[in-house]
Protein backbone atom coordinates (compact mmCIF):
# COMPACT_ATOMS: atom_id res chain seq x y z
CA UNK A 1 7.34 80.57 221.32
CA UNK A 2 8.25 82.47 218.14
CA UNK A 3 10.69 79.38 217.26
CA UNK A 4 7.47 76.89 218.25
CA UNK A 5 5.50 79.13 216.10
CA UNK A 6 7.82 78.75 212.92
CA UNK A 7 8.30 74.81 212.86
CA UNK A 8 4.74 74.75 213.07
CA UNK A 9 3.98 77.32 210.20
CA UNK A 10 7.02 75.12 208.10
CA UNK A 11 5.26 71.93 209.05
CA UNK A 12 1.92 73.17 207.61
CA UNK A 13 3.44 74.36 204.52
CA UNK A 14 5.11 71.00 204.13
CA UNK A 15 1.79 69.14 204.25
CA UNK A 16 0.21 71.74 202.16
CA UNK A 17 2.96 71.52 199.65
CA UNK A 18 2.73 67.68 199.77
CA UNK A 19 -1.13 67.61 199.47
CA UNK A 20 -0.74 69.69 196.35
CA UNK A 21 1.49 67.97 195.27
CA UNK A 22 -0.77 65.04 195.51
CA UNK A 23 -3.48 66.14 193.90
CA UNK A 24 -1.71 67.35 191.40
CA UNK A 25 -0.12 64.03 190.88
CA UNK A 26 -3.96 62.59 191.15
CA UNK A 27 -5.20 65.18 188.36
CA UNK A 28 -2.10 64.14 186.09
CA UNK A 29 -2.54 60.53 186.17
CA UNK A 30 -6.89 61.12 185.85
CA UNK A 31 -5.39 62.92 182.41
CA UNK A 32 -3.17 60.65 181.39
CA UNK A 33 -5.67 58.01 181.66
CA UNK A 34 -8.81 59.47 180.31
CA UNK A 35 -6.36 60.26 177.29
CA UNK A 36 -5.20 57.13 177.29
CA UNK A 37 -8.76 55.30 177.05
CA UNK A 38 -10.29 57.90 174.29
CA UNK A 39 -7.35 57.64 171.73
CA UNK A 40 -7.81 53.66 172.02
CA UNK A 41 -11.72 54.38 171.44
CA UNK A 42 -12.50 53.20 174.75
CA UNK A 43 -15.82 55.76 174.16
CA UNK A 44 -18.87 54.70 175.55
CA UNK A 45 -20.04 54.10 171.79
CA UNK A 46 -18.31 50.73 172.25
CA UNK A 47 -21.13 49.19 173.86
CA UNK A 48 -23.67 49.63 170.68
CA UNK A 49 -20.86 50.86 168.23
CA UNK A 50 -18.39 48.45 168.78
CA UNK A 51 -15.16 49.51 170.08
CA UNK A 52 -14.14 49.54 166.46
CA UNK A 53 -17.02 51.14 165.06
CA UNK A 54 -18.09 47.98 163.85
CA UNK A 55 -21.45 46.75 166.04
CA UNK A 56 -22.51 43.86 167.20
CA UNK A 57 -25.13 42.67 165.05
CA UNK A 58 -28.53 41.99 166.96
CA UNK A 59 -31.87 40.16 166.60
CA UNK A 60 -33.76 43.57 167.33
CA UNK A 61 -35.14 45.50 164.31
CA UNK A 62 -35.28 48.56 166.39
CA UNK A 63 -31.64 48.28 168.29
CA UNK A 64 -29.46 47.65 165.29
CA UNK A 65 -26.57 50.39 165.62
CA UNK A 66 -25.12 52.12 162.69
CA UNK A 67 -21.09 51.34 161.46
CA UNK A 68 -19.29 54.13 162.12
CA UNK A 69 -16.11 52.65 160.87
CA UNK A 70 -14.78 54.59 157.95
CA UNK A 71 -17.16 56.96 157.78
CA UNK A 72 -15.92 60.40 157.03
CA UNK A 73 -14.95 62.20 159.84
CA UNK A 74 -16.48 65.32 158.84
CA UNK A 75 -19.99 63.92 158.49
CA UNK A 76 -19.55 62.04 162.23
CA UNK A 77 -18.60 65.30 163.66
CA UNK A 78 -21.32 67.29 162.12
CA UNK A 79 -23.39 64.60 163.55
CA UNK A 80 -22.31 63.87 167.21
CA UNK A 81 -22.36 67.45 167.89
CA UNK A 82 -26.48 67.47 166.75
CA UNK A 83 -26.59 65.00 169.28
CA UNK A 84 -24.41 66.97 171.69
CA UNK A 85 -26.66 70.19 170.82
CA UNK A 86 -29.98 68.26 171.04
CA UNK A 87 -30.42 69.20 166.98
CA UNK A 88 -30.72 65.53 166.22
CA UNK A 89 -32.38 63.43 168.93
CA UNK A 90 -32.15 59.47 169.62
CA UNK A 91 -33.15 58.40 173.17
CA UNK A 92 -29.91 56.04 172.89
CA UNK A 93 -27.69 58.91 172.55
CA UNK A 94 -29.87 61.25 175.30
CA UNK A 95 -26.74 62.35 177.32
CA UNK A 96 -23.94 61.12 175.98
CA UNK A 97 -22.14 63.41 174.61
CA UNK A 98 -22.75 66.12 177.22
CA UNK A 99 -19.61 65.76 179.11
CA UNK A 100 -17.37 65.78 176.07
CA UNK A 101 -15.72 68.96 174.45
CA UNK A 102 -15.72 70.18 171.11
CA UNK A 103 -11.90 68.97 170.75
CA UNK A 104 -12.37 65.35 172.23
CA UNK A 105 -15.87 64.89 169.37
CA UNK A 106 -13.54 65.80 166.69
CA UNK A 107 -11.29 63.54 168.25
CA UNK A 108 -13.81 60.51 168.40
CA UNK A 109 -15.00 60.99 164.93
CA UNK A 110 -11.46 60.77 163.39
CA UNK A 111 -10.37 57.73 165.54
CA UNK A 112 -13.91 55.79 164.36
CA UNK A 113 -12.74 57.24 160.93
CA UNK A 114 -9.80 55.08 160.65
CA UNK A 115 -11.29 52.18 161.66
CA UNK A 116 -11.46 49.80 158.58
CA UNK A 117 -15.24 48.73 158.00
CA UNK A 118 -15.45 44.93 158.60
CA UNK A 119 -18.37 43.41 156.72
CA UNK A 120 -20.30 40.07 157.71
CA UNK A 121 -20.47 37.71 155.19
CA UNK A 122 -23.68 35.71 156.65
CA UNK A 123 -26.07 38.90 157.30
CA UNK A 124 -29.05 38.76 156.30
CA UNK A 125 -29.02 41.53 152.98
CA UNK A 126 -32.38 42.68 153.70
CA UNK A 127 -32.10 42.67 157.82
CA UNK A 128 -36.25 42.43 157.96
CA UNK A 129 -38.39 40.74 160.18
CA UNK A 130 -40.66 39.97 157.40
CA UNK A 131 -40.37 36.08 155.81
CA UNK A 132 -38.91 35.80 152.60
CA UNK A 133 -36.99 33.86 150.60
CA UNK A 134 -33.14 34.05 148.73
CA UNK A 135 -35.31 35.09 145.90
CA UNK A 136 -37.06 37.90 147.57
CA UNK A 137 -34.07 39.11 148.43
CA UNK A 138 -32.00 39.59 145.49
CA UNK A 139 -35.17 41.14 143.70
CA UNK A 140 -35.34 43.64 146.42
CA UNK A 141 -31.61 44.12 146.10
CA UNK A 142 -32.04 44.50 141.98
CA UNK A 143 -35.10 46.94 142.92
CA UNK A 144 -32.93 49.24 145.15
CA UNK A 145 -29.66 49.38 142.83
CA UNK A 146 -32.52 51.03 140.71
CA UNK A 147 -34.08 53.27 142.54
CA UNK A 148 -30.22 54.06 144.31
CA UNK A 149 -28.12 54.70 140.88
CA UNK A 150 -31.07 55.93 138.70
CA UNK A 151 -33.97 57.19 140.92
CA UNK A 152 -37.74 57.78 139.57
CA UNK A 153 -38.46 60.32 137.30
CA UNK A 154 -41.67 60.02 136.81
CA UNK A 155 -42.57 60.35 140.36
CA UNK A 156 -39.88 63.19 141.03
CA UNK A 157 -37.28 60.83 142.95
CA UNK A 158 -33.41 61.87 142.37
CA UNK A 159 -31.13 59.01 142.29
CA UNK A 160 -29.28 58.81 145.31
CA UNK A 161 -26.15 58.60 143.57
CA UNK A 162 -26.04 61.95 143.06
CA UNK A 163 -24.82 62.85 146.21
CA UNK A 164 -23.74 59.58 147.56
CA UNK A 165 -21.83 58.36 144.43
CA UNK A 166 -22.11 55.01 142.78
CA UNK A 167 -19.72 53.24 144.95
CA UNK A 168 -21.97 54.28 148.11
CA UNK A 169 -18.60 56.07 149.28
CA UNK A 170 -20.51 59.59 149.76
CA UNK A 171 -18.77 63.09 149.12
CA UNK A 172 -16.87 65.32 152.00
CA UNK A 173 -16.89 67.96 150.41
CA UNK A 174 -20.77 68.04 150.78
CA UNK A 175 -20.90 65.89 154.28
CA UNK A 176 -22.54 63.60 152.13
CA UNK A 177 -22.12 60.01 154.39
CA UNK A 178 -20.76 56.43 153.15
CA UNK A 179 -23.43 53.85 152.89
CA UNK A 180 -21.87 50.81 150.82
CA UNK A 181 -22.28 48.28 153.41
CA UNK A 182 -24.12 50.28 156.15
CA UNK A 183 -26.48 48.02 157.84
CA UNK A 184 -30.01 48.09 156.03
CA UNK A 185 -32.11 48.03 159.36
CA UNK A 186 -30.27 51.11 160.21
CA UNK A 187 -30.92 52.78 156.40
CA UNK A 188 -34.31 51.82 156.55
CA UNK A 189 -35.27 53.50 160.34
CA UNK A 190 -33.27 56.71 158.89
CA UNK A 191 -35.09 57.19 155.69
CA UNK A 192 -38.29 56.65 158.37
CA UNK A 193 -37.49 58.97 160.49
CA UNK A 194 -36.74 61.47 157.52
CA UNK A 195 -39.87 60.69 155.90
CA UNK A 196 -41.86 61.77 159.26
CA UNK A 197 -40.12 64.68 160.16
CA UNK A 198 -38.53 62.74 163.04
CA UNK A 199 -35.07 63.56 161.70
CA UNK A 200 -34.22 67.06 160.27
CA UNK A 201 -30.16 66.58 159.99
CA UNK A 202 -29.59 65.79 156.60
CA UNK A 203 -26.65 65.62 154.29
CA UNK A 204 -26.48 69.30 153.28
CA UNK A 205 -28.92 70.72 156.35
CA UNK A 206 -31.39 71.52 153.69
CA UNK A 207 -34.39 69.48 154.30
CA UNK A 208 -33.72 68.03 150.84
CA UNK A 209 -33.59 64.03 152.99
CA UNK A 210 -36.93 64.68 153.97
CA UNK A 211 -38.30 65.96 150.82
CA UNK A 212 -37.13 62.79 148.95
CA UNK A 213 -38.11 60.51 151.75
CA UNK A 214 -41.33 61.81 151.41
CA UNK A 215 -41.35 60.36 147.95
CA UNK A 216 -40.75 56.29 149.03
CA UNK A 217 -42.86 54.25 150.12
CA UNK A 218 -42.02 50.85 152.17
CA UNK A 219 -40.91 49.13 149.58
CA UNK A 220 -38.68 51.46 147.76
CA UNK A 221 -36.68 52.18 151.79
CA UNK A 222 -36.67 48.43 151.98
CA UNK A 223 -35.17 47.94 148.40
CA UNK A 224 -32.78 50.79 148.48
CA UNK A 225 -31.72 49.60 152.31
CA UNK A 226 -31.20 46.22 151.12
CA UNK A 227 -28.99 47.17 147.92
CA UNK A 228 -26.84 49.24 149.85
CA UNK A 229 -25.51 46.56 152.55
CA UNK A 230 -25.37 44.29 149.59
CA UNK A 231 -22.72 46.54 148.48
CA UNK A 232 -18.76 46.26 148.95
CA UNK A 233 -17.21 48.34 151.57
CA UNK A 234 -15.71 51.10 149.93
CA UNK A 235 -12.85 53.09 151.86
């Protein structure tokens, strides 16, 4: 009975031993492969971001993604973990960040980082549903290098330059993002949503977005929003 007893108690162990071995195996490979599909940017960003950070360009005013290609790391992190936090709210992003760590946003934003920022030559500069002409659009373009490189004095506007640079490249050091070549439907819904209170993560956390959205009025967002994805991609 006692020799019964111990074959059994070694069989057990053996299955036991296997089964955890198993799952370890299981948990390994779930790892390896989760790993495997964030550090190729297989995020679920791909679907409106483009896999590359680079989105597919669509016929909706309201659904055009940002590029996050190139954009400083720094900045996107600050930014996805808003969204993470609920500090800075988009219904698209509602949940999607919840199940990520710290570690695997910093992750994300450097991989979209590196991603070189591929421009299309046929867009639309101005990205409006309004009608207009060639015309109208390089006088809105004119309009918003303007208003972008030299702002308004008279009615208290600082030229975005300042913190964004000439080139549209932005400044790190400040989390100030790059625009040159950001997609104007995209610049022009942001500077919205700043200029209603809708969006309260700016540049430097300071409220200082909102108080110079407050300042433009349609056309100066459309102009500015049109100069900058007139501009060259700057890396």
């Amino acid at each position: 009975m006692k020799k019964l007893l111990s074959i059994f108690g070694s069989v057990v162990l053996l299955v036991m031993s296997s089964s955890c071995s198993l799952a370890d195996l299981s948990a390994e490979s779930d790892r390896k492969l989760i790993t495997e599909i964030r550090e190729h940017g297989h995020y679920p960003c791909a679907e409106c971001h483009g896999i590359d950070g680079n989105p597919p360009i669509t016929d909706q005013f309201d659904k055009q993604s940002p590029s996050l290609a190139s954009q400083h790391s720094s900045y996107l992190e600050r930014q996805l973990q808003a969204f993470k936090s609920g500090q800075r709210k988009a219904a698209e992003m509602d949940g999607m960040l919840q199940d990520y760590t710290l570690a695997e946003i910093n992750q994300m934003a450097k991989y979209f980082s590196s991603q070189p920022l591929r421009v299309n030559p046929d867009l639309d500069p101005t990205i409006d549903t309004l009608v207009h002409t060639k015309t109208e659009d390089m006088e809105w373009v004119a309009r918003g290098k303007v208003l972008y490189q030299q702002g308004d004095a008279i009615r208290g506007i600082e030229a975005c330059s300042s913190c964004h640079g000439l080139s549209g490249k932005g400044n790190e050091e400040i989390h100030s993002p790059l625009l040159s070549a950001q997609h104007a439907r995209y610049i022009r819904m942001t500077l919205q949503a700043y200029r209603q209170g809708a969006r309260v993560t700016d540049t430097m956390m300071d409220g200082s977005m909102q108080k110079i959205s407050k300042k433009l009025n349609d056309e100066d967002i459309r102009n500015v929003a049109a100069y900058l994805q007139s501009m060259d991609p700057v890396f």
